[in-house]
PDB file of N, CA and C in Angstrom:
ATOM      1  N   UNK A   1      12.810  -7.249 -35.692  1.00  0.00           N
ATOM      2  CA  UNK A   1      13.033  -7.977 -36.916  1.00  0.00           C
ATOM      3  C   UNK A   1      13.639  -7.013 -37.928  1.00  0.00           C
ATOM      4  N   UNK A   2      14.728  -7.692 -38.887  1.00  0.00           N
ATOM      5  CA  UNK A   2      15.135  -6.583 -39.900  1.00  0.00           C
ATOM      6  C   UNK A   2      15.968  -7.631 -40.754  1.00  0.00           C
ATOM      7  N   UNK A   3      16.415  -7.522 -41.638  1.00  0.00           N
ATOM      8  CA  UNK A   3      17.492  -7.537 -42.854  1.00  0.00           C
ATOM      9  C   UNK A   3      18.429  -8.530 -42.177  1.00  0.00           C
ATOM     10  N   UNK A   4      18.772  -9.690 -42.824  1.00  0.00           N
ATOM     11  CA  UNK A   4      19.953 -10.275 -42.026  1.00  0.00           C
ATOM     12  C   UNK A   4      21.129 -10.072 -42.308  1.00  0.00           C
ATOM     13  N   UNK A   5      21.939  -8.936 -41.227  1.00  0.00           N
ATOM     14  CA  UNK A   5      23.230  -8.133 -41.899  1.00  0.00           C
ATOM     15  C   UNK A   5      23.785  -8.358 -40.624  1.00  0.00           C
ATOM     16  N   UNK A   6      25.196  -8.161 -40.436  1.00  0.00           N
ATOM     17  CA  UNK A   6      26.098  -8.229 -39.101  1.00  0.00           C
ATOM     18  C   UNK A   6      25.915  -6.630 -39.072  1.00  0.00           C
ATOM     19  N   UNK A   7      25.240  -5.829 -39.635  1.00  0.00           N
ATOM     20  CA  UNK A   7      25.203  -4.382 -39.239  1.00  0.00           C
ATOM     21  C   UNK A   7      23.895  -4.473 -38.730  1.00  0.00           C
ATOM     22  N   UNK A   8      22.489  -4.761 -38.218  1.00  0.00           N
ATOM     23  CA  UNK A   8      21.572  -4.981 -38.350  1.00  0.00           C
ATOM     24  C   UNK A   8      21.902  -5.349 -36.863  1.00  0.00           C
ATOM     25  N   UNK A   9      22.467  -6.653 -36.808  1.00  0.00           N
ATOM     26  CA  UNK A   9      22.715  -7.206 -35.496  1.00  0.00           C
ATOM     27  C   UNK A   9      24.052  -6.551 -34.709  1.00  0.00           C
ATOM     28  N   UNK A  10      24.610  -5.618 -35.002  1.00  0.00           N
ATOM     29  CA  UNK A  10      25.565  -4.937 -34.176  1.00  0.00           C
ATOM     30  C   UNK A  10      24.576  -3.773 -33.671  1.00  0.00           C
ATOM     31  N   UNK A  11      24.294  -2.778 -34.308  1.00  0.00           N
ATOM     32  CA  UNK A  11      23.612  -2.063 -34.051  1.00  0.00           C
ATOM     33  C   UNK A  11      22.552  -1.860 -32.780  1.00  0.00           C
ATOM     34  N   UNK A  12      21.188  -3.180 -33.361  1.00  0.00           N
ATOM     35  CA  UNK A  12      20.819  -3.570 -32.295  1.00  0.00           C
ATOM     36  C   UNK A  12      21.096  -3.928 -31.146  1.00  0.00           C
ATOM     37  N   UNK A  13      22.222  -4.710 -30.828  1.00  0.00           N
ATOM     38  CA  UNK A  13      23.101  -5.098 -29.892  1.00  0.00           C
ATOM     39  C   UNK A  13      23.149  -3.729 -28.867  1.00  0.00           C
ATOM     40  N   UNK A  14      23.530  -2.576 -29.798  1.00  0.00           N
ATOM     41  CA  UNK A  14      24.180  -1.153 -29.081  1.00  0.00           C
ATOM     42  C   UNK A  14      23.262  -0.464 -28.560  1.00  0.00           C
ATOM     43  N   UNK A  15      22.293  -0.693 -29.191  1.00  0.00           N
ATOM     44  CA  UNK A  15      20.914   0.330 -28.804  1.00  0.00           C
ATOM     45  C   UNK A  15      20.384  -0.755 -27.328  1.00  0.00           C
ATOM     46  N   UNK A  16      20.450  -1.420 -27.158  1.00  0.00           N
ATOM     47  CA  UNK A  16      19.937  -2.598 -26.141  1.00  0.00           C
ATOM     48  C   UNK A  16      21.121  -2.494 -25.263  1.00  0.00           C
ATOM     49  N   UNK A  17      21.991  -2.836 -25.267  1.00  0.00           N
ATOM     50  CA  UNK A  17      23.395  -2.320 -23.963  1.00  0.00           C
ATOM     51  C   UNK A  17      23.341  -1.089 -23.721  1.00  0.00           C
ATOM     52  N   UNK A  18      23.125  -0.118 -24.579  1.00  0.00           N
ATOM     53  CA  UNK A  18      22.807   1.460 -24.261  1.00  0.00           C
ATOM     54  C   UNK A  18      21.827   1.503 -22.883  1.00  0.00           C
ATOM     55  N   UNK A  19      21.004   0.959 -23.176  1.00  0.00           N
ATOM     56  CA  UNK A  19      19.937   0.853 -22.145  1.00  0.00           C
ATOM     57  C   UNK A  19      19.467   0.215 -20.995  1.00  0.00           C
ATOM     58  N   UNK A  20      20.380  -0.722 -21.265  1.00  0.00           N
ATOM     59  CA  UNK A  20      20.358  -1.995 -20.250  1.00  0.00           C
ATOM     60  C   UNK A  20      21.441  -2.367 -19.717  1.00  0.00           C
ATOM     61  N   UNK A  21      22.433  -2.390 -20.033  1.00  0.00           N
ATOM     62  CA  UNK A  21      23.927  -2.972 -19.948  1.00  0.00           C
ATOM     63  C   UNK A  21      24.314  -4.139 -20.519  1.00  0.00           C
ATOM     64  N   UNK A  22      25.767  -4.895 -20.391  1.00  0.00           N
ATOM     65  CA  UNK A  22      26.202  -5.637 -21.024  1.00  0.00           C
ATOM     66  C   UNK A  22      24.943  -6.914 -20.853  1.00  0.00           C
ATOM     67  N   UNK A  23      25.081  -7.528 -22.644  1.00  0.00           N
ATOM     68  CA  UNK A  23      24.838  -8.960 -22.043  1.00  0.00           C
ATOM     69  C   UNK A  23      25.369 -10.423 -22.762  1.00  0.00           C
ATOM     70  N   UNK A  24      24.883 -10.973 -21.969  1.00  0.00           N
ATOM     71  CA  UNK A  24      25.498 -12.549 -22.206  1.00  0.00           C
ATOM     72  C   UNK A  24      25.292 -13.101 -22.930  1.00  0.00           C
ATOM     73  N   UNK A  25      25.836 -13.769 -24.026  1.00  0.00           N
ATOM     74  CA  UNK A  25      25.257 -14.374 -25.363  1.00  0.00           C
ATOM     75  C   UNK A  25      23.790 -15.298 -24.633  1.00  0.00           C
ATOM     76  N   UNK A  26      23.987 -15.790 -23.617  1.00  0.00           N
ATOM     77  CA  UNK A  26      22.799 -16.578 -23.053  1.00  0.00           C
ATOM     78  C   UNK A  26      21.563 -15.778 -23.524  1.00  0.00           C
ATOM     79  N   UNK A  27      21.599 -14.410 -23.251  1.00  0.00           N
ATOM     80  CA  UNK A  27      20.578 -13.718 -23.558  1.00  0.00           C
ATOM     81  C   UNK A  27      20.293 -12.820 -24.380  1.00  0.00           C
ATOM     82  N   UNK A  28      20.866 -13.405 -25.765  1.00  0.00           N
ATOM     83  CA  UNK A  28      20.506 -13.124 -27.267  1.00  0.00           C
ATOM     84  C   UNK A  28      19.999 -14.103 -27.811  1.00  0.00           C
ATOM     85  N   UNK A  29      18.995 -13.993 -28.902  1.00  0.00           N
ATOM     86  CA  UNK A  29      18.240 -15.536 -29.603  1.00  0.00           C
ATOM     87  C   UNK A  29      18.322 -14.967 -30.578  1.00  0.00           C
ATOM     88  N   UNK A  30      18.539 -15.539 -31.736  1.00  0.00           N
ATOM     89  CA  UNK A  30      18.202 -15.329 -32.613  1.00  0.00           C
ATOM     90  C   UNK A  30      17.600 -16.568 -33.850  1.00  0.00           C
ATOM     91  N   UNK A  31      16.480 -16.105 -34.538  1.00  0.00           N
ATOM     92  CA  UNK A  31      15.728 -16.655 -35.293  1.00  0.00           C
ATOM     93  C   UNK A  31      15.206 -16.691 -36.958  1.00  0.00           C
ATOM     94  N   UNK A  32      16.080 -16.774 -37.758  1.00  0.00           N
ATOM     95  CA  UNK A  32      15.741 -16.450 -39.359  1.00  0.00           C
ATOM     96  C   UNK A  32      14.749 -16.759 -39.817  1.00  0.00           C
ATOM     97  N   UNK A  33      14.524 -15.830 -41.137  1.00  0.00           N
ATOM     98  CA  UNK A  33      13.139 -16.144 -41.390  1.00  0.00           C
ATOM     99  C   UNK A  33      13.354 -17.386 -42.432  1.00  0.00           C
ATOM    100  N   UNK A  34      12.085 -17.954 -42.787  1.00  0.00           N
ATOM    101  CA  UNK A  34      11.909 -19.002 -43.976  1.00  0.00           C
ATOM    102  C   UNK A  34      13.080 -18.862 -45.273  1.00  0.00           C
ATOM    103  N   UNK A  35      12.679 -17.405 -45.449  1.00  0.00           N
ATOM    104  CA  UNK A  35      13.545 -16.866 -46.719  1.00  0.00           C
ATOM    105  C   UNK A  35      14.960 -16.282 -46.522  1.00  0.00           C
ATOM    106  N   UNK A  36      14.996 -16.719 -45.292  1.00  0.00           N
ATOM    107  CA  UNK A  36      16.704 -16.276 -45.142  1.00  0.00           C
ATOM    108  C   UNK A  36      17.435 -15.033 -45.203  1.00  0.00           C
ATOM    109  N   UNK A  37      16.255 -13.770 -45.882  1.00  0.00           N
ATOM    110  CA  UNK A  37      16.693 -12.469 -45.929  1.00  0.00           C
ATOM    111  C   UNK A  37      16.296 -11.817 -44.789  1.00  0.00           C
ATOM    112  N   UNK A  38      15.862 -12.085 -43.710  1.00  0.00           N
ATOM    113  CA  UNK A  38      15.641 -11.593 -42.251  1.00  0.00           C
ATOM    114  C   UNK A  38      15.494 -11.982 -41.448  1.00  0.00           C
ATOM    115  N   UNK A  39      15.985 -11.527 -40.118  1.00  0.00           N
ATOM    116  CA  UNK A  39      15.862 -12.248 -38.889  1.00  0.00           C
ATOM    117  C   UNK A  39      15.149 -11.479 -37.650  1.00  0.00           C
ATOM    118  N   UNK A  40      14.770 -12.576 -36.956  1.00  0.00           N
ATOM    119  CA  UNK A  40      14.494 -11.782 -35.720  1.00  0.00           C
ATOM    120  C   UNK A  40      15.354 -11.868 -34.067  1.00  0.00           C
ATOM    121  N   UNK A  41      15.507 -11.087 -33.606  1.00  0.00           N
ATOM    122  CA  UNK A  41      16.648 -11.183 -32.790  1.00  0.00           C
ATOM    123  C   UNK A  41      15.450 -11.005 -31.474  1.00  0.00           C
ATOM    124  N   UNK A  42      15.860 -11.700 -30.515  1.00  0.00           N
ATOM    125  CA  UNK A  42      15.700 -11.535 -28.754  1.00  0.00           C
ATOM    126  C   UNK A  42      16.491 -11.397 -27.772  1.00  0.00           C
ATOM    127  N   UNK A  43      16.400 -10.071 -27.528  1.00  0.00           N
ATOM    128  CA  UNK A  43      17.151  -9.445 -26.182  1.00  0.00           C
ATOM    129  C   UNK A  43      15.946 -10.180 -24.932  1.00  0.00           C
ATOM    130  N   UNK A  44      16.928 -10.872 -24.041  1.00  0.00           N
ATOM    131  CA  UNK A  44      16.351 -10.949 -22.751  1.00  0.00           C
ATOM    132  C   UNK A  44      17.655  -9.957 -21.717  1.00  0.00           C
ATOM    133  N   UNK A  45      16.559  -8.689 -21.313  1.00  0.00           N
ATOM    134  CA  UNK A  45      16.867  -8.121 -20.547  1.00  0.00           C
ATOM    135  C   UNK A  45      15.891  -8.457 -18.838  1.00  0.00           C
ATOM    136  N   UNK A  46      16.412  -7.376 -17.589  1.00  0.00           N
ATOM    137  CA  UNK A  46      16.012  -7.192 -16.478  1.00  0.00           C
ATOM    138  C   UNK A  46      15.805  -5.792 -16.673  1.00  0.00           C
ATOM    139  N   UNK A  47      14.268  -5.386 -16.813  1.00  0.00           N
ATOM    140  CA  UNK A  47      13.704  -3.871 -17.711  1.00  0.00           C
ATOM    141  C   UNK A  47      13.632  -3.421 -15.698  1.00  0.00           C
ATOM    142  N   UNK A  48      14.253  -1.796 -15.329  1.00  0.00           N
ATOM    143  CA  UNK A  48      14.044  -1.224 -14.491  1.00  0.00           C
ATOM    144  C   UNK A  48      13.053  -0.603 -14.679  1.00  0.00           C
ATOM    145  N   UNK A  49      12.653  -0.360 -15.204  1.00  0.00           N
ATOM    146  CA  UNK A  49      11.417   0.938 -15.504  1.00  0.00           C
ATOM    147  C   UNK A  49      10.329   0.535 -17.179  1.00  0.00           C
ATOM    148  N   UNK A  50       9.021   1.068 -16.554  1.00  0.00           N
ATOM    149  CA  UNK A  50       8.305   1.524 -18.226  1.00  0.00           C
ATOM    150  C   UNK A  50       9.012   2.102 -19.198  1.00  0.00           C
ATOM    151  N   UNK A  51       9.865   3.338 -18.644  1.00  0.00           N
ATOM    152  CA  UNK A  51      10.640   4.213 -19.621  1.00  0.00           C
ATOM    153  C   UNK A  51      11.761   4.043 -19.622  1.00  0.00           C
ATOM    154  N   UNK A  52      12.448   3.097 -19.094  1.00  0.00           N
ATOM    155  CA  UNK A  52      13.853   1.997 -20.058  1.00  0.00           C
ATOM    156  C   UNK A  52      13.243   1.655 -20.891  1.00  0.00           C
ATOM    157  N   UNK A  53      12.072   0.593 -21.270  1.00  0.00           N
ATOM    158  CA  UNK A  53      11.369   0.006 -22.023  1.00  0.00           C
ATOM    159  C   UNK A  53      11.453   0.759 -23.204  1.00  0.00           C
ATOM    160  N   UNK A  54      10.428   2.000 -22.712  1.00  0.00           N
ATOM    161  CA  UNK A  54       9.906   2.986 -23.997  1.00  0.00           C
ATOM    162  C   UNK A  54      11.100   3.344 -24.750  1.00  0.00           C
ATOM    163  N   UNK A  55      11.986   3.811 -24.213  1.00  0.00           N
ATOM    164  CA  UNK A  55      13.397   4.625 -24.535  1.00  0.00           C
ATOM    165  C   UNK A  55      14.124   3.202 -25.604  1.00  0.00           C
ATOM    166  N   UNK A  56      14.087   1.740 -25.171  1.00  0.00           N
ATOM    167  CA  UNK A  56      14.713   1.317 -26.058  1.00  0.00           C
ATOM    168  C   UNK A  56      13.898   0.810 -27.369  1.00  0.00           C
ATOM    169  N   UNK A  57      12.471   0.332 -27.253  1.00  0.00           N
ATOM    170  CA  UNK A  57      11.650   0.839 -28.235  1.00  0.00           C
ATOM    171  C   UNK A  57      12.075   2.165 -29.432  1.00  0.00           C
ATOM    172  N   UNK A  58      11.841   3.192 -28.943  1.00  0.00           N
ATOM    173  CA  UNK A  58      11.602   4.305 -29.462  1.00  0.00           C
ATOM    174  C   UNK A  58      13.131   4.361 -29.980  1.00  0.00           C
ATOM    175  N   UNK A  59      14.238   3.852 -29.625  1.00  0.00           N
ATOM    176  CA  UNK A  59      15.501   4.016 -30.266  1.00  0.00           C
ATOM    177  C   UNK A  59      15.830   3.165 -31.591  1.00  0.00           C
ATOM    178  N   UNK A  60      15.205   1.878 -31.565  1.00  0.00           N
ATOM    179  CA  UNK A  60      15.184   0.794 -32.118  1.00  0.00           C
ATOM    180  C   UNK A  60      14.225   1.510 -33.797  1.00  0.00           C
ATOM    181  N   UNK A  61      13.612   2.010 -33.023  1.00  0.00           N
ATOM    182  CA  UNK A  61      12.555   1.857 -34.393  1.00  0.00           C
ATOM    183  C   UNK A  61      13.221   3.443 -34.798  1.00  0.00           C
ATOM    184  N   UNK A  62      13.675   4.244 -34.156  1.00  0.00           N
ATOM    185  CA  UNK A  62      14.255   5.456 -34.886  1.00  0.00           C
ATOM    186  C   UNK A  62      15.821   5.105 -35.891  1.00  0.00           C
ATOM    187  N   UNK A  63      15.894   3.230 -35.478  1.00  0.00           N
ATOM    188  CA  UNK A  63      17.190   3.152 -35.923  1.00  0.00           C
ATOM    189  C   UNK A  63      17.337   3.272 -37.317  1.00  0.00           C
ATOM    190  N   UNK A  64      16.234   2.948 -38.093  1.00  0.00           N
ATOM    191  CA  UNK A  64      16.143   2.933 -39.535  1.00  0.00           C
ATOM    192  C   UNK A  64      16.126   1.592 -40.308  1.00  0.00           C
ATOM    193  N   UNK A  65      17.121   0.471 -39.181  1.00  0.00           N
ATOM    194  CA  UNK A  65      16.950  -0.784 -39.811  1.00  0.00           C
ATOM    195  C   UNK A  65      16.046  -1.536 -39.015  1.00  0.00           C
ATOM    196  N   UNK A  66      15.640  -1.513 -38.141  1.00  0.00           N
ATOM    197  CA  UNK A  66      14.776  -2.352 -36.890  1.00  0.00           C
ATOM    198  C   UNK A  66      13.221  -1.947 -38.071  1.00  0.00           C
ATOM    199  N   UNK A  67      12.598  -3.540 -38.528  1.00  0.00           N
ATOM    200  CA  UNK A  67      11.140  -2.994 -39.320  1.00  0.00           C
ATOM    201  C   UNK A  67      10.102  -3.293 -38.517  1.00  0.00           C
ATOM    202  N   UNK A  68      10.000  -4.215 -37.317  1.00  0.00           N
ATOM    203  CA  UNK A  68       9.631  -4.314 -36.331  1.00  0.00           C
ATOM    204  C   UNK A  68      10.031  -4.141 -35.205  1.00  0.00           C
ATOM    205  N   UNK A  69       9.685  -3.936 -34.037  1.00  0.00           N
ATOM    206  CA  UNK A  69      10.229  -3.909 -32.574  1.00  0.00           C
ATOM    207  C   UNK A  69       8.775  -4.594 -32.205  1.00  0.00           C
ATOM    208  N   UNK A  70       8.988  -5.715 -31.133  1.00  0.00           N
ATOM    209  CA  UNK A  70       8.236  -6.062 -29.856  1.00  0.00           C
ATOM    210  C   UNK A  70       8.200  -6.249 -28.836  1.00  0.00           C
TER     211      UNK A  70
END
């Protein structure tokens, strides 16, 4: 979840293909909040490992705009 910016959602995008590879709009969601100043985005990936997982976690939240990761 973060800020609803096309930088916000590019970003994320990069840190998640970084790790996973390309994907298909099929498997992006996205969801705004009530107040319209944030959204929450869903990557559906195919996770190889715990530490793909961790690694895109731990990138996400080092990103500066990501205020949640789940």
């Amino acid at each position: 979840m973060g800020r609803d910016t096309e930088a916000f959602r590019t970003l994320t995008l990069a840190i998640v293909q970084r790790h996973a590879g390309a994907l298909a709009a099929a498997d992006i969601s996205e969801r705004p909040s009530s107040g319209g100043r944030y959204i929450a985005l869903t990557y559906t990936i195919r996770a190889e490992s715990r530490a793909q997982l961790d690694s895109i976690y731990q990138d996400l939240s080092a990103s500066g705009v990501v205020l949640v990761a789940l």
